[in-house]
Protein backbone atom coordinates (compact mmCIF):
# COMPACT_ATOMS: atom_id res chain seq x y z
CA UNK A 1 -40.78 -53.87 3.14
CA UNK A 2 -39.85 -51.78 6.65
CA UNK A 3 -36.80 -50.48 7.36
CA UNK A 4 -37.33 -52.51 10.78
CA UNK A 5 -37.09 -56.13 8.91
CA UNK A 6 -33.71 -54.89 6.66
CA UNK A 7 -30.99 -56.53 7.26
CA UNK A 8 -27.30 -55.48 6.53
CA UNK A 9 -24.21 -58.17 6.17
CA UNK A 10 -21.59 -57.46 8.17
CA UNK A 11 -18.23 -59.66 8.16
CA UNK A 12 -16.49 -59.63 11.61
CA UNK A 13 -13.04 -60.19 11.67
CA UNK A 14 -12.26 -62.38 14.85
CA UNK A 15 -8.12 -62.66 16.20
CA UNK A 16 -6.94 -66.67 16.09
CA UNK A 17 -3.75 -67.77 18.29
CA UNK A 18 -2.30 -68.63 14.98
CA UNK A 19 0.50 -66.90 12.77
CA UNK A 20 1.41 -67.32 8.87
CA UNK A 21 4.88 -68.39 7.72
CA UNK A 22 5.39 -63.68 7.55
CA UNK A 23 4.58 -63.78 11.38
CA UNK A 24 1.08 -61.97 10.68
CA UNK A 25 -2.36 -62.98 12.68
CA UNK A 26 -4.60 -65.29 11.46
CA UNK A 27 -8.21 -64.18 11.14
CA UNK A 28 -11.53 -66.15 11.17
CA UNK A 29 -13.98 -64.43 9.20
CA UNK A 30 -17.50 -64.46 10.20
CA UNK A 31 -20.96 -63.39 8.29
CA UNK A 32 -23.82 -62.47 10.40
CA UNK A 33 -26.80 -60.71 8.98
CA UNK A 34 -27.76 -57.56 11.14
CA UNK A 35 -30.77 -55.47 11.72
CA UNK A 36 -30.18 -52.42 9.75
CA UNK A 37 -30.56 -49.16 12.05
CA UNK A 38 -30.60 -45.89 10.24
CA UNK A 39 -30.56 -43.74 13.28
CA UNK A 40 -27.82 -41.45 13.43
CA UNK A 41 -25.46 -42.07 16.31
CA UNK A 42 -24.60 -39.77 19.06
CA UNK A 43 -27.56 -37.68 17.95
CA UNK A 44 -29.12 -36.93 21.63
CA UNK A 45 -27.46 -33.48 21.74
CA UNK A 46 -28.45 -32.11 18.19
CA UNK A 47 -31.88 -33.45 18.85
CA UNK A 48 -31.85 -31.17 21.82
CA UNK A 49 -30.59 -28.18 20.53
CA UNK A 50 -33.00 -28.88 17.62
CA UNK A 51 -35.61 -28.63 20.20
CA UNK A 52 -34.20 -25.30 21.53
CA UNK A 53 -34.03 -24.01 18.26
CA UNK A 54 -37.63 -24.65 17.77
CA UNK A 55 -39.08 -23.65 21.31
CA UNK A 56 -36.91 -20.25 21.73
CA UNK A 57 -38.93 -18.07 18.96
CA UNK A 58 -42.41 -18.97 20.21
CA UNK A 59 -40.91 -18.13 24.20
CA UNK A 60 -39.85 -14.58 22.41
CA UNK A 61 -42.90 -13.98 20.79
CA UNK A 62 -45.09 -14.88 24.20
CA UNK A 63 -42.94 -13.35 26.58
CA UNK A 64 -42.36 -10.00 24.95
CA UNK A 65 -45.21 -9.48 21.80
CA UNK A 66 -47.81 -11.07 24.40
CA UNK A 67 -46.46 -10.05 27.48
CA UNK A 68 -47.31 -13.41 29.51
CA UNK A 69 -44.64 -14.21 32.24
CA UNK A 70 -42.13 -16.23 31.49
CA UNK A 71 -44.28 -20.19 33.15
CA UNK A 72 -47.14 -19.62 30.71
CA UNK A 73 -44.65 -18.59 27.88
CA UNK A 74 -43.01 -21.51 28.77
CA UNK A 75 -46.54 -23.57 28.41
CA UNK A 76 -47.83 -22.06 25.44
CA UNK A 77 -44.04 -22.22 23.67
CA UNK A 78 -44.48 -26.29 24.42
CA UNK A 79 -47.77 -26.77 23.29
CA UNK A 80 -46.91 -24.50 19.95
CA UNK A 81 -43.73 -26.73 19.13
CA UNK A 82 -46.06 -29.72 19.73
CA UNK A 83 -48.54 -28.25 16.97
CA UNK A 84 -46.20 -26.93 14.23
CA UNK A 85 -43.39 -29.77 14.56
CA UNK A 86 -46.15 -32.21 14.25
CA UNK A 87 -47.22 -30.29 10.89
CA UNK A 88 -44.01 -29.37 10.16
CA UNK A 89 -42.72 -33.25 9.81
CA UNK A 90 -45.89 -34.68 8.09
CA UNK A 91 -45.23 -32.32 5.37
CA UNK A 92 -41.77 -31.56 5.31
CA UNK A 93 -39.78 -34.93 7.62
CA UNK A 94 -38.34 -32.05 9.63
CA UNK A 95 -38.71 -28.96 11.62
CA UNK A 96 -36.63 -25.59 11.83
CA UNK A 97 -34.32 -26.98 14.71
CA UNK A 98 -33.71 -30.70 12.55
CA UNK A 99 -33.02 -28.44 9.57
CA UNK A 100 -30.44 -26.85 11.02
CA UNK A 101 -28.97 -29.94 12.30
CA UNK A 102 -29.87 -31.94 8.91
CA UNK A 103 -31.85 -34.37 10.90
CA UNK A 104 -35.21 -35.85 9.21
CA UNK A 105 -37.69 -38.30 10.45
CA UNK A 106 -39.24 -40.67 8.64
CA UNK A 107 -41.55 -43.47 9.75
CA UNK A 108 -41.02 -47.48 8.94
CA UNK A 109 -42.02 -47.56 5.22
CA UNK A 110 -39.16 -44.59 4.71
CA UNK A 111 -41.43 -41.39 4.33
CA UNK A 112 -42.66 -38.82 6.46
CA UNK A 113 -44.57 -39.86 9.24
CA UNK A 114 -48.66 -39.47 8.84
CA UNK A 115 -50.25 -37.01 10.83
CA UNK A 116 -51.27 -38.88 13.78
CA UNK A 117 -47.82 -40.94 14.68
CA UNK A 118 -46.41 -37.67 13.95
CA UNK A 119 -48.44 -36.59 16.87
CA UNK A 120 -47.99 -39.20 19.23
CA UNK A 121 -44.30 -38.99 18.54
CA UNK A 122 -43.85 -35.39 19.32
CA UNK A 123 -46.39 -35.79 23.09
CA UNK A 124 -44.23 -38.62 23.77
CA UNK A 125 -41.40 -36.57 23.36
CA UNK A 126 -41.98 -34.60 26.25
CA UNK A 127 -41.81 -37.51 28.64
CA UNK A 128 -38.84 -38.40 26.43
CA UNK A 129 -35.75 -36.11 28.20
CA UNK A 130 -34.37 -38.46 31.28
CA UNK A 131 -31.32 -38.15 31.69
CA UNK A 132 -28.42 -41.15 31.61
CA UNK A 133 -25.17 -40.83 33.24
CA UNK A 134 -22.28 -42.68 32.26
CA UNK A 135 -19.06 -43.43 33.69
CA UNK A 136 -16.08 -42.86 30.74
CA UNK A 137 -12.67 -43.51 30.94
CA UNK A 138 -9.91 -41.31 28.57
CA UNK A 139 -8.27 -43.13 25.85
CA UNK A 140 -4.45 -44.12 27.13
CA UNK A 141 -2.65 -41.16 24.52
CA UNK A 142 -4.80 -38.61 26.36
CA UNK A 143 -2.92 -37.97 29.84
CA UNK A 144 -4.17 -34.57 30.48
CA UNK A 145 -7.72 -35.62 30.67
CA UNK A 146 -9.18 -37.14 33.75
CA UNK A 147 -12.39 -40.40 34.24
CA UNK A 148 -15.73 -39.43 35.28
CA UNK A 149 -19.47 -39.27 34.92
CA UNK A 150 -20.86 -37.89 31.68
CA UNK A 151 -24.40 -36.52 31.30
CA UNK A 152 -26.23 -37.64 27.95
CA UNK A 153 -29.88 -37.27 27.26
CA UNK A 154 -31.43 -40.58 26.17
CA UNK A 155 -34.57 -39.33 23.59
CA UNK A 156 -35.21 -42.66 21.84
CA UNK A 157 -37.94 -43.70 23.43
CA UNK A 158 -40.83 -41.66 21.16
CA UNK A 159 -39.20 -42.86 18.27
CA UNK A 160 -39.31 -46.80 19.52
CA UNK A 161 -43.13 -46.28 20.45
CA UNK A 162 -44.31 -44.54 17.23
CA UNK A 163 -41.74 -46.63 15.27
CA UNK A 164 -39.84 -43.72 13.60
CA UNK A 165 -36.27 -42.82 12.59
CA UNK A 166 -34.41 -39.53 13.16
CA UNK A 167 -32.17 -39.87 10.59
CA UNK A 168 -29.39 -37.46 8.22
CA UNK A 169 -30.57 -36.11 5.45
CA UNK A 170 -28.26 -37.44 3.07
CA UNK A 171 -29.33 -41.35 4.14
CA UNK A 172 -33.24 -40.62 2.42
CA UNK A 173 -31.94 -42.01 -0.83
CA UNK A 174 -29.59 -44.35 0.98
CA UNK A 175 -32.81 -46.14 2.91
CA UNK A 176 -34.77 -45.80 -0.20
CA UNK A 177 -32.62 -47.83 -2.54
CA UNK A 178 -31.87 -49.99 0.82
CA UNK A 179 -35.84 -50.44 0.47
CA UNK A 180 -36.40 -50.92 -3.08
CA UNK A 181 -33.92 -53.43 -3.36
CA UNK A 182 -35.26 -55.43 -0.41
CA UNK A 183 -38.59 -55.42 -2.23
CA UNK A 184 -37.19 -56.44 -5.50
CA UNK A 185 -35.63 -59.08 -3.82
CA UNK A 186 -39.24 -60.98 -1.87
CA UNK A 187 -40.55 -59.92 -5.45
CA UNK A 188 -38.34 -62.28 -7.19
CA UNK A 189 -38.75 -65.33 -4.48
């Protein structure tokens, strides 16, 4: 089974134009069987800085051990976080910067991606960092704060391609069990 053909129930509560004898809303309930998606929301930003945190030692080390100017530090830092993360997650699920962040990727089946999606998925990552602007709008209680456009970094993309997850930590055992039982399950049909 792949994490991309779970599904998760999920019971949606929907608002009727009808009141009980106490004056509370009726409810319809409905059941709808979702696609389960274990990546972590909102996670653009520690992706990022994950990123930073794994391209700023290898600009140090070029720049000042190797003395190359700051371009080709630049290059070689890229193509050196494009090695070792690619290493780094087939043995591991995670680099320096998604350690810090407890952020792990894991491929489709639920473990860490083979060597050569692991590849593709970090090269595709470098095409991966356009930018999306969004309008948002304050919630009513907060006055002080004023509507605008908000800058987010949209870094999906790799992951759709290669079909990987960037996903906490703490969800492995979560997905696993998710797994197993989906298994168990077609096992017993």
């Amino acid at each position: 089974m792949r994490i991309s053909e779970l599904k998760i129930k999920k019971i949606i509560r929907r608002p009727t134009r009808q009141f009980d004898a106490l004056g509370n809303r009726i409810y319809n309930e409905f059941e709808y069987d979702l696609p389960y998606n274990p990546t972590e929301k909102e996670s653009e930003r520690k992706r990022l800085y994950a990123k930073a945190v794994d391209l700023i030692p290898f600009l140090l080390v070029f720049y000042f051990v190797f003395s190359k100017i700051f371009l080709i530090s630049l290059l070689f830092s890229v193509i050196s976080v494009l090695i070792v993360g690619t290493i780094s997650e087939t043995v591991f699920g995670t680099t320096l910067g998604k350690k810090l962040f407890k952020l792990k990727v894991i491929d489709d089946f639920g473990h860490q991606p083979k060597i050569i999606r692991s590849a593709l998925r970090n090269i595709l990552s470098l095409v991966n960092f356009f930018l999306v602007f969004s309008d948002f709008e304050p919630s009513p209680n907060e006055y002080w704060a004023k509507s605008g456009t908000q800058l987010n970094f949209s870094m999906h993309l790799n992951n759709q391609i290669t079909k990987t997850f960037i996903i906490k930590e703490n969800q492995v055992w979560e997905i696993r069990k998710l797994l197993d039982k989906a298994d168990l399950c077609k096992k017993l049909q």
